[in-house]
N, C-alpha and C. Protein backbone atom coordinates (compact mmCIF):
# COMPACT_ATOMS: atom_id res chain seq x y z
N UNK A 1 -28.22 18.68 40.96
CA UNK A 1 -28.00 18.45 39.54
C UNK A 1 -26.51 18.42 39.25
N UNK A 2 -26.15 17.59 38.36
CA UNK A 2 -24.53 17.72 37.90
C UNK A 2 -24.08 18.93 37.17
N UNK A 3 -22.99 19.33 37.05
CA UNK A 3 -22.17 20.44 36.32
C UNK A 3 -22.54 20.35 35.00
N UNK A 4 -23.29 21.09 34.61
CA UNK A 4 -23.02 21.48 32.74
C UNK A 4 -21.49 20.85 32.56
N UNK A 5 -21.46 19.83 31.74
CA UNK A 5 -20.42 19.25 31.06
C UNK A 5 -19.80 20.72 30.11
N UNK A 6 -18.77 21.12 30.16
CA UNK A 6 -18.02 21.82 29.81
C UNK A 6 -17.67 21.10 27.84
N UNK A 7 -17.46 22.29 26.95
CA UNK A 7 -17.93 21.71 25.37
C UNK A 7 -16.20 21.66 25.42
N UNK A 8 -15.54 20.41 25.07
CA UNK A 8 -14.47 20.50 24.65
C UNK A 8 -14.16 21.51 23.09
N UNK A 9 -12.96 22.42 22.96
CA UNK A 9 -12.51 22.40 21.81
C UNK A 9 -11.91 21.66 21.06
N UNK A 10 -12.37 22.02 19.72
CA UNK A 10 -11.88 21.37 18.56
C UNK A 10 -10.84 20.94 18.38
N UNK A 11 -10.08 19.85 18.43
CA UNK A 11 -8.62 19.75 18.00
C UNK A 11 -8.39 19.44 16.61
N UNK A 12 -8.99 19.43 15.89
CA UNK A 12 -8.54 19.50 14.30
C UNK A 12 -8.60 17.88 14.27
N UNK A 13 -9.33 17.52 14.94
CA UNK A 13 -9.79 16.00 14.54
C UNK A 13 -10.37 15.76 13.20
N UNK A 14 -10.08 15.03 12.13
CA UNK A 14 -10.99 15.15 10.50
C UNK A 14 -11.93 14.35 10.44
N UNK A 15 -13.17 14.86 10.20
CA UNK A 15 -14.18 13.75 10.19
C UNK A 15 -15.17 14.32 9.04
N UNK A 16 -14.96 12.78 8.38
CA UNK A 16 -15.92 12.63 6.75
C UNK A 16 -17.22 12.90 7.38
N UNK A 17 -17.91 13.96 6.28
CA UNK A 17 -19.05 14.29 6.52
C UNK A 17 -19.78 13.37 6.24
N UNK A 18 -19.56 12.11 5.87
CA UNK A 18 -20.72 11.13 5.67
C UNK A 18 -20.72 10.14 6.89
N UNK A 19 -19.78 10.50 8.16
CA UNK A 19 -19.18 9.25 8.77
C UNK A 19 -19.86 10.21 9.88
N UNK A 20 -20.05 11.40 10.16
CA UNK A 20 -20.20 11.93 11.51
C UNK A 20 -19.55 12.18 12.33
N UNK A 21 -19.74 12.08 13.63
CA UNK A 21 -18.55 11.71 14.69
C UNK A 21 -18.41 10.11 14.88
N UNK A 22 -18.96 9.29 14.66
CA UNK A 22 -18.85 7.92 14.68
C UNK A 22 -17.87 7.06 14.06
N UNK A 23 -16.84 6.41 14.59
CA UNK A 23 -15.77 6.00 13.56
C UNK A 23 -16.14 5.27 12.20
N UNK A 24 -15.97 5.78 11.34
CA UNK A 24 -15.87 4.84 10.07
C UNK A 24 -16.04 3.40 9.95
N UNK A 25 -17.10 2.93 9.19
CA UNK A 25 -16.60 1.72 8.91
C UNK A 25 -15.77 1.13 8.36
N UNK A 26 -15.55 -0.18 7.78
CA UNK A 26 -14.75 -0.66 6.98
C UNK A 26 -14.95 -0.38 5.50
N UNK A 27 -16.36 -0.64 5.22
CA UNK A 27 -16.84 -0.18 4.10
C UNK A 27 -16.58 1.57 3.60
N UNK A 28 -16.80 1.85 4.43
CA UNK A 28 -16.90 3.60 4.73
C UNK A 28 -15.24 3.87 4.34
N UNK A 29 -14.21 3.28 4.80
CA UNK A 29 -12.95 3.82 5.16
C UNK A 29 -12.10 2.72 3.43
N UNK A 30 -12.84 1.70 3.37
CA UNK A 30 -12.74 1.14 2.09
C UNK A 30 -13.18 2.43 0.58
N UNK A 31 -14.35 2.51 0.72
CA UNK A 31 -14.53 3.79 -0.15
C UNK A 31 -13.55 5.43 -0.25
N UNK A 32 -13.42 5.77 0.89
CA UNK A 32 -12.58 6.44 1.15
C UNK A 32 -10.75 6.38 0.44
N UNK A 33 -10.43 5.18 0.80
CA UNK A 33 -9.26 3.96 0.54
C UNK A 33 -9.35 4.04 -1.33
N UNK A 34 -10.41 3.74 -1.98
CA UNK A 34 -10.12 3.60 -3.15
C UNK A 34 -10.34 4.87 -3.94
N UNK A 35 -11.27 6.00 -3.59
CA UNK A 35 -11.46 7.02 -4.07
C UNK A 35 -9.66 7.59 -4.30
N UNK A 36 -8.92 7.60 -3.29
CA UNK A 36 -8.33 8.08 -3.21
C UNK A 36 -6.98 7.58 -4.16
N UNK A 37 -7.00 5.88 -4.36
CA UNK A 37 -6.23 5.51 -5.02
C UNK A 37 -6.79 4.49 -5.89
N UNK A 38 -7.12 5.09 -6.99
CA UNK A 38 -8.14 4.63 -7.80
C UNK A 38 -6.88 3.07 -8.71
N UNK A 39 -5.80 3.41 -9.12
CA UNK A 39 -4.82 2.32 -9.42
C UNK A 39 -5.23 1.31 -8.83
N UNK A 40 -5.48 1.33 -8.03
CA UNK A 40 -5.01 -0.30 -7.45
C UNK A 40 -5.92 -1.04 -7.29
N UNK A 41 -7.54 -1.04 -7.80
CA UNK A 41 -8.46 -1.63 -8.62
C UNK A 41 -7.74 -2.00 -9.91
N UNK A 42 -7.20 -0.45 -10.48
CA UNK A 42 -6.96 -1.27 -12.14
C UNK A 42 -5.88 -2.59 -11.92
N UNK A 43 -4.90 -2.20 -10.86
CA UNK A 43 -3.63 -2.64 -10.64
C UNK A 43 -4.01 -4.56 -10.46
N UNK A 44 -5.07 -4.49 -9.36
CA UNK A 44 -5.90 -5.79 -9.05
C UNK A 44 -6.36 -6.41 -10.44
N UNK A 45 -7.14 -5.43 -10.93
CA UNK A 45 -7.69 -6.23 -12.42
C UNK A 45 -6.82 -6.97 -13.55
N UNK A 46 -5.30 -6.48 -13.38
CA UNK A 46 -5.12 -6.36 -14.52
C UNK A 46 -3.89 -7.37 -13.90
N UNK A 47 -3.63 -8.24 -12.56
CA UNK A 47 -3.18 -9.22 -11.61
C UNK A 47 -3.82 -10.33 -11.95
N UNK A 48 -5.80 -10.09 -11.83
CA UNK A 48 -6.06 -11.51 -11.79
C UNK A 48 -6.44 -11.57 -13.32
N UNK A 49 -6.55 -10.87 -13.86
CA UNK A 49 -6.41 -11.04 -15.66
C UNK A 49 -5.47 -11.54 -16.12
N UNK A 50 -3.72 -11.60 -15.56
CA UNK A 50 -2.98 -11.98 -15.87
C UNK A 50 -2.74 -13.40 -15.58
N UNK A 51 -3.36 -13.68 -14.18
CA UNK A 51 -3.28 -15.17 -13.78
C UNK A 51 -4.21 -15.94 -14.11
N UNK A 52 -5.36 -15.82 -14.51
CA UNK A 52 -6.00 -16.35 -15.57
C UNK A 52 -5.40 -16.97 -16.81
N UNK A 53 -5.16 -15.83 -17.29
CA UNK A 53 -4.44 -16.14 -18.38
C UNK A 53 -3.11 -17.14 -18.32
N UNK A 54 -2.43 -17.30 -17.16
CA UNK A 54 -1.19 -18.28 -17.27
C UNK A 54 -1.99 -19.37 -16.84
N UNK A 55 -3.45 -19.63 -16.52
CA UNK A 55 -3.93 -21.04 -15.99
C UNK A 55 -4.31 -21.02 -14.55
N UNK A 56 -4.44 -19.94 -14.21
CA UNK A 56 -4.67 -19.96 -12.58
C UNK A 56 -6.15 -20.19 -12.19
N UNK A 57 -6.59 -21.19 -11.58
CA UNK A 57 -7.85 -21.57 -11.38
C UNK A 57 -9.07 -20.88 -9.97
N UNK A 58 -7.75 -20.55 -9.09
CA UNK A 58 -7.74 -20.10 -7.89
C UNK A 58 -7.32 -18.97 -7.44
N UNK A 59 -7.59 -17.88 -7.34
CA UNK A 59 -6.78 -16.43 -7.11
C UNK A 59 -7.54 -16.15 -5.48
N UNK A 60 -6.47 -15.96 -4.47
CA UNK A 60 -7.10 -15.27 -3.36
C UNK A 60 -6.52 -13.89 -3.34
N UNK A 61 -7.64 -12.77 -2.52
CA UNK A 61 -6.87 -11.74 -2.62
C UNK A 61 -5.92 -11.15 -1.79
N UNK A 62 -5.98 -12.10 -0.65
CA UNK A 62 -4.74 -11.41 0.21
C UNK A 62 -3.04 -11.99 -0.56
N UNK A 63 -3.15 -13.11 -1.66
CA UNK A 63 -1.93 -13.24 -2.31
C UNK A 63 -1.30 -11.88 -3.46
N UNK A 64 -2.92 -11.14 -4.05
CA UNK A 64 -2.84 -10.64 -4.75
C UNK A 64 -2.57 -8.74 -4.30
N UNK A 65 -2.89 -8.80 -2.83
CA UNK A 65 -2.21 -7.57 -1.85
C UNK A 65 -0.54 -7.66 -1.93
N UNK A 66 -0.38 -8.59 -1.87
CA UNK A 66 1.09 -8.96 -1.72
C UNK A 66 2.01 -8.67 -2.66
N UNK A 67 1.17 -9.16 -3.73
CA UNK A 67 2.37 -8.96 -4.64
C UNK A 67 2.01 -7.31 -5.41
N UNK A 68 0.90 -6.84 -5.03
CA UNK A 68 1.00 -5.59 -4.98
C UNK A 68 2.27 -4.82 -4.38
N UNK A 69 1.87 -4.80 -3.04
CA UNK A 69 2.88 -4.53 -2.03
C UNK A 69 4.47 -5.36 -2.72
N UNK A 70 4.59 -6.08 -2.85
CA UNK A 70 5.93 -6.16 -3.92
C UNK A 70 6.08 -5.50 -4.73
N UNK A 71 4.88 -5.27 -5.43
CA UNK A 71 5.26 -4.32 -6.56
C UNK A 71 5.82 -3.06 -6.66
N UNK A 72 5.15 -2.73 -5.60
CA UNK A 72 5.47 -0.86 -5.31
C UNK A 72 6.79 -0.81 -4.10
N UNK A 73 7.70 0.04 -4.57
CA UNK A 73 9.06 -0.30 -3.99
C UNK A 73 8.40 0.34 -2.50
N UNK A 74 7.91 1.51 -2.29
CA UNK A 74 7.94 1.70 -0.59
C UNK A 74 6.29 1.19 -0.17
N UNK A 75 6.17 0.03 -0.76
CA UNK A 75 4.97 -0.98 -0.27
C UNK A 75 3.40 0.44 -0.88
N UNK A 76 2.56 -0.28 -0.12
CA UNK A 76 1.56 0.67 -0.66
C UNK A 76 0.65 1.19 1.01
N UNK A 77 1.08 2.19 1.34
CA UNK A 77 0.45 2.76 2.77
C UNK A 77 -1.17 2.88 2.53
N UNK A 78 -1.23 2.14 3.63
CA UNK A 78 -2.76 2.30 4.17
C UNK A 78 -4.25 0.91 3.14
N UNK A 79 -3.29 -0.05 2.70
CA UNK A 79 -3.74 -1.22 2.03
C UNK A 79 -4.22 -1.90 3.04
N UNK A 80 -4.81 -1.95 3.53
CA UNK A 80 -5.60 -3.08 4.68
C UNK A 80 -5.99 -4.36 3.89
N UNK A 81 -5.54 -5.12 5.12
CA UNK A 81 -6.20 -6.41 4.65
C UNK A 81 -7.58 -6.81 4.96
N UNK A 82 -8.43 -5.85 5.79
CA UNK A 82 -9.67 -5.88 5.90
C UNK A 82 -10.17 -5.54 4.54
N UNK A 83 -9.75 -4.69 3.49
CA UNK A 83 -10.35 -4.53 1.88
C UNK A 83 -10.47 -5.61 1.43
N UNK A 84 -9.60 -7.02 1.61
CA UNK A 84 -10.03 -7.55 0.53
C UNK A 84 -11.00 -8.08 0.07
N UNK A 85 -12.17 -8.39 0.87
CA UNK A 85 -13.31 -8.75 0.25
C UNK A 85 -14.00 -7.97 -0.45
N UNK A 86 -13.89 -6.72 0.05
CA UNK A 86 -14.56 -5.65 -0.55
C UNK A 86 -13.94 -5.18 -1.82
N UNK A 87 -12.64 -5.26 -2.54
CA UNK A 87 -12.38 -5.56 -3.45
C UNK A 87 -12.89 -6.63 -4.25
N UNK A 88 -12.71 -7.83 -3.85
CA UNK A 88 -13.32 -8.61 -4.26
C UNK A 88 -14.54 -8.68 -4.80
N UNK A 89 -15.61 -8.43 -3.91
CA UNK A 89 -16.86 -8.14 -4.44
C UNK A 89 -16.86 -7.06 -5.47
N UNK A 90 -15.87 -5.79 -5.78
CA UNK A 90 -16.00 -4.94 -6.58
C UNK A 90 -15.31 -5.74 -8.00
N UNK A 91 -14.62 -6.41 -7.94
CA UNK A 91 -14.14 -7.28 -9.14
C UNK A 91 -15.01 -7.91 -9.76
N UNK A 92 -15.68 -8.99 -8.90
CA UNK A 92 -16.68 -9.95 -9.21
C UNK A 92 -18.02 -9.24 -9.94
N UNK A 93 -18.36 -8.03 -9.27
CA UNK A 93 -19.14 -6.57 -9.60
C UNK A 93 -19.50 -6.67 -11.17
N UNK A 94 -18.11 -6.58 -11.26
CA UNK A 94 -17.49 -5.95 -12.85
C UNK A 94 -17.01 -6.88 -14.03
N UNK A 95 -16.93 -8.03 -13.46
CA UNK A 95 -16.09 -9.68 -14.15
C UNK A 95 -17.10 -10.25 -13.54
N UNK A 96 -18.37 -10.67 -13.55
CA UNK A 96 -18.89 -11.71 -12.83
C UNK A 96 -18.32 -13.21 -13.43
N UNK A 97 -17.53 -13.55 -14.50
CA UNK A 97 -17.18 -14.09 -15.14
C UNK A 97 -15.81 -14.70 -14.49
N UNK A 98 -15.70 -14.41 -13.50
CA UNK A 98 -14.10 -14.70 -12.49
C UNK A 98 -14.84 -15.21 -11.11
N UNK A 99 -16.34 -15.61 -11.10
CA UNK A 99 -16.94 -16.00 -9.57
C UNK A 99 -16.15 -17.50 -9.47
N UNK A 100 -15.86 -17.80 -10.26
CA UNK A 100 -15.04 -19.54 -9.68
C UNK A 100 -13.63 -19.18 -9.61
N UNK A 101 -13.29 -18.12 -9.66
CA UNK A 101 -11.45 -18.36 -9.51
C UNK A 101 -11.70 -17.23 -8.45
N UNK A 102 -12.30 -16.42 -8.25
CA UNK A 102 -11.54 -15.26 -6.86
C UNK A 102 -12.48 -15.91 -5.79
N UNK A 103 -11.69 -16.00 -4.47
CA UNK A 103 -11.97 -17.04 -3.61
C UNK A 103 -12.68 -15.92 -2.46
N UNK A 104 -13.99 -15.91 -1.98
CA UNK A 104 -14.61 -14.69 -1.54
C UNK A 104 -15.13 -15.23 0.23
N UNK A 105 -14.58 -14.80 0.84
CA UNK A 105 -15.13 -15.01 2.32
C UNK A 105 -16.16 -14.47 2.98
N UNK A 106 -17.30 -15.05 3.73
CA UNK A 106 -18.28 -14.58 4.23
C UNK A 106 -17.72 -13.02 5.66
N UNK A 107 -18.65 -11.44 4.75
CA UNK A 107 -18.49 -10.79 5.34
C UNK A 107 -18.88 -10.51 7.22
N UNK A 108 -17.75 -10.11 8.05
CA UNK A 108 -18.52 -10.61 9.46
C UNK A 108 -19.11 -8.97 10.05
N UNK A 109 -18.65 -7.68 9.13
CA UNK A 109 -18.86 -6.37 9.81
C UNK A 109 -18.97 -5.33 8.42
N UNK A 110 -19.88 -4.74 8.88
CA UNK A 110 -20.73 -3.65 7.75
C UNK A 110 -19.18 -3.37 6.95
């Protein structure tokens, strides 16, 4: 028979009790991501509300990361560009009234 595998200790690894030991998804680490910085939904909303309003027919959201990240002088840590659909869909959520101007890509991972 093989050796009883020996139980490693804990190294103070942090793991969301909803995630397990299993890494996070995108979705998972997206929720996480906005709980934490609830602005930058309003910050998004109140981006493509504005470009609307000057005539903008077309809004994608990795333009609208950007000029986030312009906005905020030491950029904005931990903004993935894997969110943006998932933003997206939370916009569209809430504005279904913006489905022809925010430009939404087919999701490929939970």
């Amino acid at each position: 028979m093989p050796p009883v595998q020996q139980q490693l200790p804990d190294l103070g690894h942090h793991h969301h009790p909803d995630h397990g030991t299993r890494t996070p998804t995108i979705t998972q680490r997206f929720h996480d991501f906005d709980t934490e910085h609830p602005w930058i939904y309003v910050r998004l909303e109140r981006l493509v509300t504005r470009r609307l309003a000057a005539g903008a027919t077309r809004i994608g959201m990795k333009a609208l990361f950007e000029a986030l990240r312009w906005q905020q002088p030491g950029g904005v840590k931990g903004l993935n560009n894997n969110y943006t659909a998932l933003y997206a869909r939370r916009l569209l959520t809430d504005h279904p009234e913006w489905a022809s101007a925010i430009e939404i890509r087919r999701r490929r991972s939970p």
